[in-house]
N, C-alpha and C. Protein backbone atom coordinates (compact mmCIF):
# COMPACT_ATOMS: atom_id res chain seq x y z
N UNK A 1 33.10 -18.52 -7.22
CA UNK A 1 32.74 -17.28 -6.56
C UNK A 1 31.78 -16.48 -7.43
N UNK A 2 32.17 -16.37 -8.34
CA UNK A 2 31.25 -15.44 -9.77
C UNK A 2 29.65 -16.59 -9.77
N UNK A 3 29.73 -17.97 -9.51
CA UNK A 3 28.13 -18.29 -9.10
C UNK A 3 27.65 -17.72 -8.19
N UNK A 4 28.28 -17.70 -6.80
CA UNK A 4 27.35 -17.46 -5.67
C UNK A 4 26.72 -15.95 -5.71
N UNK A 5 28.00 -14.96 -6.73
CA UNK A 5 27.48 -13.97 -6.79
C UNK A 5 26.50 -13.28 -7.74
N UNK A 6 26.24 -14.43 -8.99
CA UNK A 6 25.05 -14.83 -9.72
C UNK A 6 23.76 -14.29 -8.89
N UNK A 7 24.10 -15.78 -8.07
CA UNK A 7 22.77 -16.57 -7.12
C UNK A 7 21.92 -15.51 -6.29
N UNK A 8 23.43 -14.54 -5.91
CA UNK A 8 22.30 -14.02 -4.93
C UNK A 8 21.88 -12.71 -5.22
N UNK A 9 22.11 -12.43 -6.01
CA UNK A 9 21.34 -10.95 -7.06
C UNK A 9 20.57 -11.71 -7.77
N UNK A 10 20.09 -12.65 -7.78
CA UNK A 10 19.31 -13.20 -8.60
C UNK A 10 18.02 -13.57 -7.25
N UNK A 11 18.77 -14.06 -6.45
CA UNK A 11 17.70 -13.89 -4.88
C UNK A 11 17.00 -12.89 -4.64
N UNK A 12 17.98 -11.72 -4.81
CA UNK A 12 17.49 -10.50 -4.61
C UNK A 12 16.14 -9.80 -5.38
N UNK A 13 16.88 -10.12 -6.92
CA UNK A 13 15.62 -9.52 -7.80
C UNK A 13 14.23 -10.40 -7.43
N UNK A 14 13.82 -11.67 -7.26
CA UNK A 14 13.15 -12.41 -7.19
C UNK A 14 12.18 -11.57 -5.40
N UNK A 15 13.21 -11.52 -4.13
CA UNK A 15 11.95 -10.76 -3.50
C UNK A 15 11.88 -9.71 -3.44
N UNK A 16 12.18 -8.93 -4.44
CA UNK A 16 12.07 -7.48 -5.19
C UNK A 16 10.86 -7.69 -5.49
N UNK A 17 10.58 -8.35 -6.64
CA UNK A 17 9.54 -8.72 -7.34
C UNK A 17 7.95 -8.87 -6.36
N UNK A 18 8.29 -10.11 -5.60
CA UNK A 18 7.54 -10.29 -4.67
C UNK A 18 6.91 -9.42 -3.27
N UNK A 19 7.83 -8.83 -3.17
CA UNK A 19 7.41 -7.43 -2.02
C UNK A 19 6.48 -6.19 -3.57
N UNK A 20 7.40 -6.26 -4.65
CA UNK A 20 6.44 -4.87 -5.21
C UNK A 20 4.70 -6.22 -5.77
N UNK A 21 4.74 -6.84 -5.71
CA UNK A 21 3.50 -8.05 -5.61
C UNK A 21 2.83 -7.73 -4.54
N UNK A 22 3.44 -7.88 -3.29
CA UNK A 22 2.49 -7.74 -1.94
C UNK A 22 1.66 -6.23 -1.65
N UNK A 23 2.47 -5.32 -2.16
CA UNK A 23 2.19 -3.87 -2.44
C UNK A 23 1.32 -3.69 -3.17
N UNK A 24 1.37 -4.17 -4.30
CA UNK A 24 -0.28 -3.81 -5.08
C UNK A 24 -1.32 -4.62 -4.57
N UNK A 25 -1.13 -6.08 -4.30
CA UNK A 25 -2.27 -6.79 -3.67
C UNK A 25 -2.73 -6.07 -2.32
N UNK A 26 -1.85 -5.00 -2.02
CA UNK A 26 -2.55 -4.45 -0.28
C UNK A 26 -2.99 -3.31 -0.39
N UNK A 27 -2.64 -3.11 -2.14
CA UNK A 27 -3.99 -1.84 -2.40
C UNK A 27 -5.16 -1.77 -3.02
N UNK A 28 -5.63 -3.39 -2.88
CA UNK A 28 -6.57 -3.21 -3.03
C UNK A 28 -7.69 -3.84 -1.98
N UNK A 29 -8.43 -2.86 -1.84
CA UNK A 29 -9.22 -2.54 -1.01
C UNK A 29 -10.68 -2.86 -0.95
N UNK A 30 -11.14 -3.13 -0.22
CA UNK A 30 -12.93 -4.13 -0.14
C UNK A 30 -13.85 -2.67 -0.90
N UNK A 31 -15.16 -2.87 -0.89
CA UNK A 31 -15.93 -1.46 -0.77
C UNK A 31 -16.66 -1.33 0.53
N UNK A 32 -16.14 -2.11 1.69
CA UNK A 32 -16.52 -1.75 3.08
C UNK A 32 -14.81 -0.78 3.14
N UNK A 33 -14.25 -0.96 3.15
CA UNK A 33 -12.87 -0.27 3.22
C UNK A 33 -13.29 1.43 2.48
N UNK A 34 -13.26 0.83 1.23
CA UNK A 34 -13.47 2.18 0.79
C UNK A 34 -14.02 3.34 1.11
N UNK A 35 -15.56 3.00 1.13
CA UNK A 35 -16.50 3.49 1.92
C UNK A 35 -15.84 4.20 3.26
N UNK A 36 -15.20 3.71 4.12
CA UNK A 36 -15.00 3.68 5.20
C UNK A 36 -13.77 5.15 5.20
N UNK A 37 -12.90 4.91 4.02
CA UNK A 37 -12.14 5.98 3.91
C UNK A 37 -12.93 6.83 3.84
N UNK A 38 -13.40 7.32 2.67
CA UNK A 38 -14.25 7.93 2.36
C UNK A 38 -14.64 8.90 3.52
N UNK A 39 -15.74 8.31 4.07
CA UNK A 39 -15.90 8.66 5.20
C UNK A 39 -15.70 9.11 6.40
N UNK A 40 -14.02 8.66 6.44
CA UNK A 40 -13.18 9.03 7.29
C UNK A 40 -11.91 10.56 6.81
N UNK A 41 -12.07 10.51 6.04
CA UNK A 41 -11.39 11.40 5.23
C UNK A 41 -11.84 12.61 5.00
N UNK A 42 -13.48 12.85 5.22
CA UNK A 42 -14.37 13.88 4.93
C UNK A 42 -14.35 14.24 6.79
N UNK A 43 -14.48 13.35 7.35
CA UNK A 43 -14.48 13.44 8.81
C UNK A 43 -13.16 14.11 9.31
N UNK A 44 -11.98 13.87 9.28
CA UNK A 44 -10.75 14.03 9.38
C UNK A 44 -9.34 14.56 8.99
N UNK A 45 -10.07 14.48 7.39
CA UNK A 45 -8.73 15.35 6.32
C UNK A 45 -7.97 13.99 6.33
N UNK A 46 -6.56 14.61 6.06
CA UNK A 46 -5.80 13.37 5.87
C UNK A 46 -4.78 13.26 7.42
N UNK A 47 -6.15 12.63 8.10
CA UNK A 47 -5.05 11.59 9.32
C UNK A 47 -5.33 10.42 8.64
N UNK A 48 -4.10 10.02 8.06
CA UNK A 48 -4.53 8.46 7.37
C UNK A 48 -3.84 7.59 8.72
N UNK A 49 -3.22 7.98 9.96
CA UNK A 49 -2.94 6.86 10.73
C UNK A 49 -4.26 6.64 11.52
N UNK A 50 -5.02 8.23 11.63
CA UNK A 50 -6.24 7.98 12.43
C UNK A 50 -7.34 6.67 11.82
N UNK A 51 -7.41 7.00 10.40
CA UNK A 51 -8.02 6.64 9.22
C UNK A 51 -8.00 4.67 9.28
N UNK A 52 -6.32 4.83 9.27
CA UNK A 52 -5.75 3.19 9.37
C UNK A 52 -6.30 2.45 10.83
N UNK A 53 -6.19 2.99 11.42
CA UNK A 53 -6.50 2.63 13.00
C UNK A 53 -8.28 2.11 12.95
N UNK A 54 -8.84 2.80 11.70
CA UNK A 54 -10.42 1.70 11.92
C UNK A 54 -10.42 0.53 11.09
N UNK A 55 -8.99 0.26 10.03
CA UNK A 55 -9.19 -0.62 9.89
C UNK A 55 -7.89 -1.74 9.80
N UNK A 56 -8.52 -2.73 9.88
CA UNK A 56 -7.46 -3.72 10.83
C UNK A 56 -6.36 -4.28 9.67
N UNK A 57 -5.19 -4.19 9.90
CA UNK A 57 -4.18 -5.22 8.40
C UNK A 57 -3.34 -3.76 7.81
N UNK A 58 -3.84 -2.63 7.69
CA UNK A 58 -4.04 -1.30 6.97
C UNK A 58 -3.09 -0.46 8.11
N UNK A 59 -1.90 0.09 7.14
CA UNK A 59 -1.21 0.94 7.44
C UNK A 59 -1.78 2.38 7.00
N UNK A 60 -0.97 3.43 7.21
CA UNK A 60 -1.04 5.00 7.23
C UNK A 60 -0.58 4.74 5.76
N UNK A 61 0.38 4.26 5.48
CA UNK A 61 1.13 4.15 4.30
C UNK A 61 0.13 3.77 3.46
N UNK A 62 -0.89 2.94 3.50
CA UNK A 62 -1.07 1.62 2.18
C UNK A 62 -2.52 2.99 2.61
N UNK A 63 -3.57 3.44 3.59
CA UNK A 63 -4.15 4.13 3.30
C UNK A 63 -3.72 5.68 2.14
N UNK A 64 -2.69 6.05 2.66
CA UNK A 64 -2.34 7.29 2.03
C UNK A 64 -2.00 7.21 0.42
N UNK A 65 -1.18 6.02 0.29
CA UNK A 65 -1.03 5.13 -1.15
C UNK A 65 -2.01 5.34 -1.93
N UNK A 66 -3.57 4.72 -1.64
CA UNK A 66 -4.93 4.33 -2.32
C UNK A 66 -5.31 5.77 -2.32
N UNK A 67 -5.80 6.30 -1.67
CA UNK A 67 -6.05 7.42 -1.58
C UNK A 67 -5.32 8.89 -2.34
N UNK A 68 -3.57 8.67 -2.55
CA UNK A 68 -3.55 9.34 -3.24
C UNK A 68 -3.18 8.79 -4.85
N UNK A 69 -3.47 7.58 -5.36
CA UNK A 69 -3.75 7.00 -6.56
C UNK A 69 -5.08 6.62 -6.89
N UNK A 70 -6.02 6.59 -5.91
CA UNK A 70 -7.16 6.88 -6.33
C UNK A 70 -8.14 8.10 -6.45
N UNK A 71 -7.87 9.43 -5.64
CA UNK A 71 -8.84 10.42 -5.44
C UNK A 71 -7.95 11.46 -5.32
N UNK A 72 -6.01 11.20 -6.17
CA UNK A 72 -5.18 12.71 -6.77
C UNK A 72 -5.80 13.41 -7.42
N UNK A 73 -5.54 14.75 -7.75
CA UNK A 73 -6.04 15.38 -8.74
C UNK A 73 -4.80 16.00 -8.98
N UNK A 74 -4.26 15.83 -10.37
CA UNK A 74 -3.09 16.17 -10.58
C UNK A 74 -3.51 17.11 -11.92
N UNK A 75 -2.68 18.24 -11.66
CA UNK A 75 -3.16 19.28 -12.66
C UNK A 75 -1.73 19.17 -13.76
């Protein structure tokens, strides 16, 4: 019993790992993307679902993410 319960916290950490993997690989972003925020952001403020909606794969989330780790201004 003390294996299986090894095994599967050990499952666990492993697509822990792999989901915070997929998360940084989906922030990063083309410079047609970028651009595109950019653009959309000066147009719109922050509707990042409006924002997400021009581009295809791209959540509100993973826009709002980049955007506020790339262009915060943290005092």
């Amino acid at each position: 019993m003390a294996d299986s319960e090894y095994s599967t916290s050990n499952d666990t950490s492993c697509v822990d790992s792999q989901e915070q993997s997929s998360q940084e690989a989906k922030l990063e972003f083309s410079e047609d993307e970028e651009t595109l925020i950019i653009r959309m952001f000066n147009l719109v403020g922050e509707r990042w679902a409006l924002i997400a909606g021009r581009i295809p794969g791209r959540t509100a989330e993973d826009i709002e993410k980049y955007w506020n780790s790339r262009y915060s201004t943290s005092e």
